[in-house]
N, C-alpha and C. Protein backbone atom coordinates (compact mmCIF):
# COMPACT_ATOMS: atom_id res chain seq x y z
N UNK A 1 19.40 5.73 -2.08
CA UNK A 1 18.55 6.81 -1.66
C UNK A 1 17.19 6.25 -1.24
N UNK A 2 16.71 6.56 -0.15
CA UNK A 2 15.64 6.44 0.52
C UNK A 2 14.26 6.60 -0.38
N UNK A 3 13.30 5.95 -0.44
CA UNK A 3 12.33 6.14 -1.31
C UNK A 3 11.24 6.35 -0.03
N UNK A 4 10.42 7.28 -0.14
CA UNK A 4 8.92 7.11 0.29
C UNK A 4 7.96 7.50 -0.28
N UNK A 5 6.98 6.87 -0.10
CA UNK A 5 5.50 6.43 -1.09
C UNK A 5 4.12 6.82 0.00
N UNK A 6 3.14 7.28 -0.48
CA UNK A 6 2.21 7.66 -0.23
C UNK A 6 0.94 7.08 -1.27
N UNK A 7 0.50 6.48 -0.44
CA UNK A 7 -0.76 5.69 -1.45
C UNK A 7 -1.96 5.65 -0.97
N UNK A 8 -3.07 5.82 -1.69
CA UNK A 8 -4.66 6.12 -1.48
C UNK A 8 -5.39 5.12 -2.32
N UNK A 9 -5.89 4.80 -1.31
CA UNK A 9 -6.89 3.60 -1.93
C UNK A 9 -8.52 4.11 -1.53
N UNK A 10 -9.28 3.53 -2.28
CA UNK A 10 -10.67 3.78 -2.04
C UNK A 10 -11.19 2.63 -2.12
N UNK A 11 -11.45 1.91 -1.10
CA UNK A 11 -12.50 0.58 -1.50
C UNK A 11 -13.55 0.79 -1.89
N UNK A 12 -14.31 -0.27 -2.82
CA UNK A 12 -15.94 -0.63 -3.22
C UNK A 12 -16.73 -1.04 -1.67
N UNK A 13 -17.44 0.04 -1.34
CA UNK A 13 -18.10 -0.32 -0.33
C UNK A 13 -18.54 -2.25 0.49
N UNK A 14 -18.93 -3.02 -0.76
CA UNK A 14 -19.61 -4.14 -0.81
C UNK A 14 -18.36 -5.35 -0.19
N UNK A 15 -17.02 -4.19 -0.55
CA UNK A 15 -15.53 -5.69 -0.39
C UNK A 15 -14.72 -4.94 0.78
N UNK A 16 -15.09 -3.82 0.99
CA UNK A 16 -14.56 -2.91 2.14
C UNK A 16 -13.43 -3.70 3.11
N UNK A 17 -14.49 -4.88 4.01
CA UNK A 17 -14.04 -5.44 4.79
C UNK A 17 -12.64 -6.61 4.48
N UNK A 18 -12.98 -7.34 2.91
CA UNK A 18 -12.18 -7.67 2.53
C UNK A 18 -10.69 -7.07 2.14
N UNK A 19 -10.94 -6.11 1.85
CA UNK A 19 -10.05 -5.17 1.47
C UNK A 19 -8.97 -4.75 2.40
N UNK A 20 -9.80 -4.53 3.67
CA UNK A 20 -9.10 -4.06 5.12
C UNK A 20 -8.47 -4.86 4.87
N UNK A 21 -8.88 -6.12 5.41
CA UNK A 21 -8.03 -7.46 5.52
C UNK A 21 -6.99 -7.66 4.36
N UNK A 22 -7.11 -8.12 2.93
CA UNK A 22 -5.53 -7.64 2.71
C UNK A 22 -5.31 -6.45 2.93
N UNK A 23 -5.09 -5.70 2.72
CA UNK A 23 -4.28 -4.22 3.19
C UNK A 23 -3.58 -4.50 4.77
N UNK A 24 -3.94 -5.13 5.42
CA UNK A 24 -3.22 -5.45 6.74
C UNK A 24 -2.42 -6.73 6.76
N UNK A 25 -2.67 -7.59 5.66
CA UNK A 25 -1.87 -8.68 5.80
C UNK A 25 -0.59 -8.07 4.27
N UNK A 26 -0.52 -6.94 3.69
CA UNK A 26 0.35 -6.92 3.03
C UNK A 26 1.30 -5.89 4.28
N UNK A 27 0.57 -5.11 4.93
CA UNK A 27 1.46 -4.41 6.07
C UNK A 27 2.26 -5.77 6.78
N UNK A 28 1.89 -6.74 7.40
CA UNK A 28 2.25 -7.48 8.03
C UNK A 28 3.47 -8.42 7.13
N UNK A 29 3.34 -8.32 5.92
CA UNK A 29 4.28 -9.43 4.65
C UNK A 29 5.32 -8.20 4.37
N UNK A 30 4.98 -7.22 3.93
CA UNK A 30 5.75 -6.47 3.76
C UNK A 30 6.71 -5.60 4.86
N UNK A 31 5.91 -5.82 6.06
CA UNK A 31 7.24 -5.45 7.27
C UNK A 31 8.45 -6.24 7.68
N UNK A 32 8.49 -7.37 6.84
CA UNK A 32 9.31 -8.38 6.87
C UNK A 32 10.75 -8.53 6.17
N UNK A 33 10.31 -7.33 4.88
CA UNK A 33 10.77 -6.96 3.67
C UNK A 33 12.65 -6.21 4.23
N UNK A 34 13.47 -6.89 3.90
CA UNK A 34 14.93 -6.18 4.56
C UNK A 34 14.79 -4.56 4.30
N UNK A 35 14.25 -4.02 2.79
CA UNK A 35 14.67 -3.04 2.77
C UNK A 35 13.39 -2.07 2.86
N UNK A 36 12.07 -2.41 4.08
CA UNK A 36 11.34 -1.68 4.29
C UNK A 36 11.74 -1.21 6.14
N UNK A 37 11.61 -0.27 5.45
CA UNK A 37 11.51 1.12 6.77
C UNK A 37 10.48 1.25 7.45
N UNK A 38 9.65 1.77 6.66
CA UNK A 38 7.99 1.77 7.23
C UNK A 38 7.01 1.81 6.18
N UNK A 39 6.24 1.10 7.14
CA UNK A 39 4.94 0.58 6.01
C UNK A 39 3.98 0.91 7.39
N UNK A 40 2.97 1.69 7.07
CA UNK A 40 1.85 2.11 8.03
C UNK A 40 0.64 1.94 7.20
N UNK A 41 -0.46 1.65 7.87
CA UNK A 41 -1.90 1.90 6.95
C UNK A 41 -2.94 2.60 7.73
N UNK A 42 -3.21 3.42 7.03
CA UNK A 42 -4.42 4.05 8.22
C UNK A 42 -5.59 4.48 7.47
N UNK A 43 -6.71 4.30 7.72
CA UNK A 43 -8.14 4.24 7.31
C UNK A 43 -8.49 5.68 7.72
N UNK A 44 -9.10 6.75 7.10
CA UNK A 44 -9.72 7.80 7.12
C UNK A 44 -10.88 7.71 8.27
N UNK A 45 -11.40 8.91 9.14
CA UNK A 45 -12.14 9.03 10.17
C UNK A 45 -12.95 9.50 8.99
N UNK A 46 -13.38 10.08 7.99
CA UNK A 46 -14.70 10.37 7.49
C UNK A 46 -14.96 9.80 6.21
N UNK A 47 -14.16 9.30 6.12
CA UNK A 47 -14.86 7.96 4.76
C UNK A 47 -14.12 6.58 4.91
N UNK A 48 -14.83 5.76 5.86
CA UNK A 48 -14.10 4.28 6.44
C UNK A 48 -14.04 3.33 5.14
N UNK A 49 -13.93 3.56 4.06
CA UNK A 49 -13.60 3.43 2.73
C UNK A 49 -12.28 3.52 2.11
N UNK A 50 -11.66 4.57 2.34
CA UNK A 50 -10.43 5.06 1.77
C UNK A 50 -9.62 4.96 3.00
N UNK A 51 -8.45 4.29 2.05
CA UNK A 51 -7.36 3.48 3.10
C UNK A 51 -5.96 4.30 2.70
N UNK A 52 -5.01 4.70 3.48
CA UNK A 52 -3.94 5.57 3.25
C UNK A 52 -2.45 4.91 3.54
N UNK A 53 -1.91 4.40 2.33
CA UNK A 53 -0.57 3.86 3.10
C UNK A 53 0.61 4.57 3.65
N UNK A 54 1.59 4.67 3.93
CA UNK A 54 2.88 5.44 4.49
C UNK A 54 3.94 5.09 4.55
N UNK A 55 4.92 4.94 3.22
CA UNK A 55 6.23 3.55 3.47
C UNK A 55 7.48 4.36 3.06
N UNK A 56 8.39 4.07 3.62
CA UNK A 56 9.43 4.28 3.37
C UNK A 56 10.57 3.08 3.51
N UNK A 57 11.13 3.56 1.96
CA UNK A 57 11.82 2.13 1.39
C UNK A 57 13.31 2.54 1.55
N UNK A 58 14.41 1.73 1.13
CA UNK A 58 15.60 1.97 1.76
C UNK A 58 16.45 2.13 0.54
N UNK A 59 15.55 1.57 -0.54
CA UNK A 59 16.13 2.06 -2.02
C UNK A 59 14.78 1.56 -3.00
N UNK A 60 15.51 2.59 -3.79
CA UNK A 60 14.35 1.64 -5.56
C UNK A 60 14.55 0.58 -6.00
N UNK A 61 15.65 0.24 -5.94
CA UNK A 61 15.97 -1.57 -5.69
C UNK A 61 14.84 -2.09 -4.81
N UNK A 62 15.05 -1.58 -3.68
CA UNK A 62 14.37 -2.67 -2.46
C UNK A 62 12.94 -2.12 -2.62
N UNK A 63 12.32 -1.39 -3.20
CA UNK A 63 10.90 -1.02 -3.57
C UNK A 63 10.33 -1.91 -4.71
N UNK A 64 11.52 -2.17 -5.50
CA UNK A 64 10.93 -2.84 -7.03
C UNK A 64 10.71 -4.15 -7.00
N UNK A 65 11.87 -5.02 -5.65
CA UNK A 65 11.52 -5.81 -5.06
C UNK A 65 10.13 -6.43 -4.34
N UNK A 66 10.03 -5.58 -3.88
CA UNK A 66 8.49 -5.72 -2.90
C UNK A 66 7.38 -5.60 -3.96
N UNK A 67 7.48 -4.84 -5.29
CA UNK A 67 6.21 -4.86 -5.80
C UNK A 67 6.45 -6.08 -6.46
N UNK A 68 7.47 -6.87 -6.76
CA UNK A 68 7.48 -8.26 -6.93
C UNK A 68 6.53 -9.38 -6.36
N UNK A 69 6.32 -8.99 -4.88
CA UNK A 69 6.26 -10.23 -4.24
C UNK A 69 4.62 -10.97 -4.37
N UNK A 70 4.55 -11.60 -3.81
CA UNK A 70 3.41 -12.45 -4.25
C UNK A 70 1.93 -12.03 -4.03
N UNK A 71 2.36 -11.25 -2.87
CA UNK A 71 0.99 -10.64 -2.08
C UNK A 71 0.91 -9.20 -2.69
N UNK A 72 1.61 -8.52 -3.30
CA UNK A 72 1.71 -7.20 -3.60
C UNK A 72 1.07 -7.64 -5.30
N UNK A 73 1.83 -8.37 -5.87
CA UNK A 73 0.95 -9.03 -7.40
C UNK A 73 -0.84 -9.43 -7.10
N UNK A 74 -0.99 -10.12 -6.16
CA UNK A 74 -2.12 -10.63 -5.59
C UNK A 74 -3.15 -9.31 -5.28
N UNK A 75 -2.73 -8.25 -4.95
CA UNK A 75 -3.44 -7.22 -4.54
C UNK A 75 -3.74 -6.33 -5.95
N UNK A 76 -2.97 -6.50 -6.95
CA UNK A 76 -3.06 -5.79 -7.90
C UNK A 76 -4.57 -6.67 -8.94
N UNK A 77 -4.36 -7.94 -9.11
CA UNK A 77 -4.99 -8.48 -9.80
C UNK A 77 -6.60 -8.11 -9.36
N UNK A 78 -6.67 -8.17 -7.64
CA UNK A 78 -8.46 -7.56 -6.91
C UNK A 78 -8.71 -6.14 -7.11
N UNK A 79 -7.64 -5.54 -7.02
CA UNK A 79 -7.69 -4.01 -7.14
C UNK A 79 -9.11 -3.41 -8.13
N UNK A 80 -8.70 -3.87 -9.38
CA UNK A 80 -9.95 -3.72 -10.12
C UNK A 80 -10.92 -3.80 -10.08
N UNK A 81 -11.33 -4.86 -9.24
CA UNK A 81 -12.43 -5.24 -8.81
C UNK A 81 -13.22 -4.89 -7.71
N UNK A 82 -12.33 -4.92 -6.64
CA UNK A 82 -13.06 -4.11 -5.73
C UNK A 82 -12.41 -2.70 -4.90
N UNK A 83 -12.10 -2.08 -5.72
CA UNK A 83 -11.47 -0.52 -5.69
C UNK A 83 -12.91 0.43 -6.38
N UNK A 84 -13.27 1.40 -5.55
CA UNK A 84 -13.75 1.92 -6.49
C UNK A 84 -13.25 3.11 -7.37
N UNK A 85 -12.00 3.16 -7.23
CA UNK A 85 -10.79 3.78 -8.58
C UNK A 85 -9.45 3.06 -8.35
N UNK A 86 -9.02 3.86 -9.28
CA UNK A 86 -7.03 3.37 -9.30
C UNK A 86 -7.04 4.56 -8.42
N UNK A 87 -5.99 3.47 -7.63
CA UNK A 87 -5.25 4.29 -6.58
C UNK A 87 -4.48 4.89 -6.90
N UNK A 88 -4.24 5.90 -6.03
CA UNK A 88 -3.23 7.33 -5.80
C UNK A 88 -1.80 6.94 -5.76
N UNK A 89 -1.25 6.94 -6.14
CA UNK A 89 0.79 6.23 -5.30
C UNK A 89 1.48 7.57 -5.66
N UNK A 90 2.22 8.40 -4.65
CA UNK A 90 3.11 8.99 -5.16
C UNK A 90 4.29 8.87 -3.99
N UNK A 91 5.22 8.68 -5.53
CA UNK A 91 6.51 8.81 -4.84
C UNK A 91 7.45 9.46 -4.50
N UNK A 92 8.40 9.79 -3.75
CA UNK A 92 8.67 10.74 -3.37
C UNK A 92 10.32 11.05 -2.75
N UNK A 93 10.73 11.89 -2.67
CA UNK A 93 12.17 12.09 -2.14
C UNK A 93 12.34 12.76 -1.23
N UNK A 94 12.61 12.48 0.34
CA UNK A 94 13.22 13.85 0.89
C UNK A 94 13.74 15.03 0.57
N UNK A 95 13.27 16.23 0.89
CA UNK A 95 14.12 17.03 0.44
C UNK A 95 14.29 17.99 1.72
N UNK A 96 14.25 17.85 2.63
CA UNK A 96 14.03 18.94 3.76
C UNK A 96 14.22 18.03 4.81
């Protein structure tokens, strides 16, 4: 069963730019991923701060996978640091 995820990030103003930058190189690692569908990232028009992901996975297998990988661990460890909260993730099922 198809998984898709919706995730909200808020960067710390000061790492913003850093932040962009991974967030686009895990789009780019993770489109690589066999059992990703889509992985989109898109940055808000009124707070260039908060970053919005859009993925759809091809199972919870192949999701649990990806939060494995090196760059997805790597993003978790900065998160704290330069997030200015825990992010949003919800997951989700077609139903319609």
């Amino acid at each position: 069963m198809r998984i898709y995820i919706t995730a909200i990030l808020k960067a710390n103003l000061l790492y913003r730019d850093e932040v962009r930058a991974t967030l686009q190189h895990m789009v780019q690692e993770s489109r690589k991923e066999a059992a990703c569908m889509q992985y989109d990232l898109h940055q808000t028009t009124d707070d260039e701060n908060q970053f919005i992901f859009y993925e759809i996975w091809e199972s919870r297998a192949g999701l649990e996978h990806h939060n494995q990988q090196p760059y997805i661990l790597a993003f978790g460890r900065m998160a704290e640091e330069k997030l200015q909260e825990t992010p949003q993730i919800y997951l989700m099922e077609r139903i319609a």
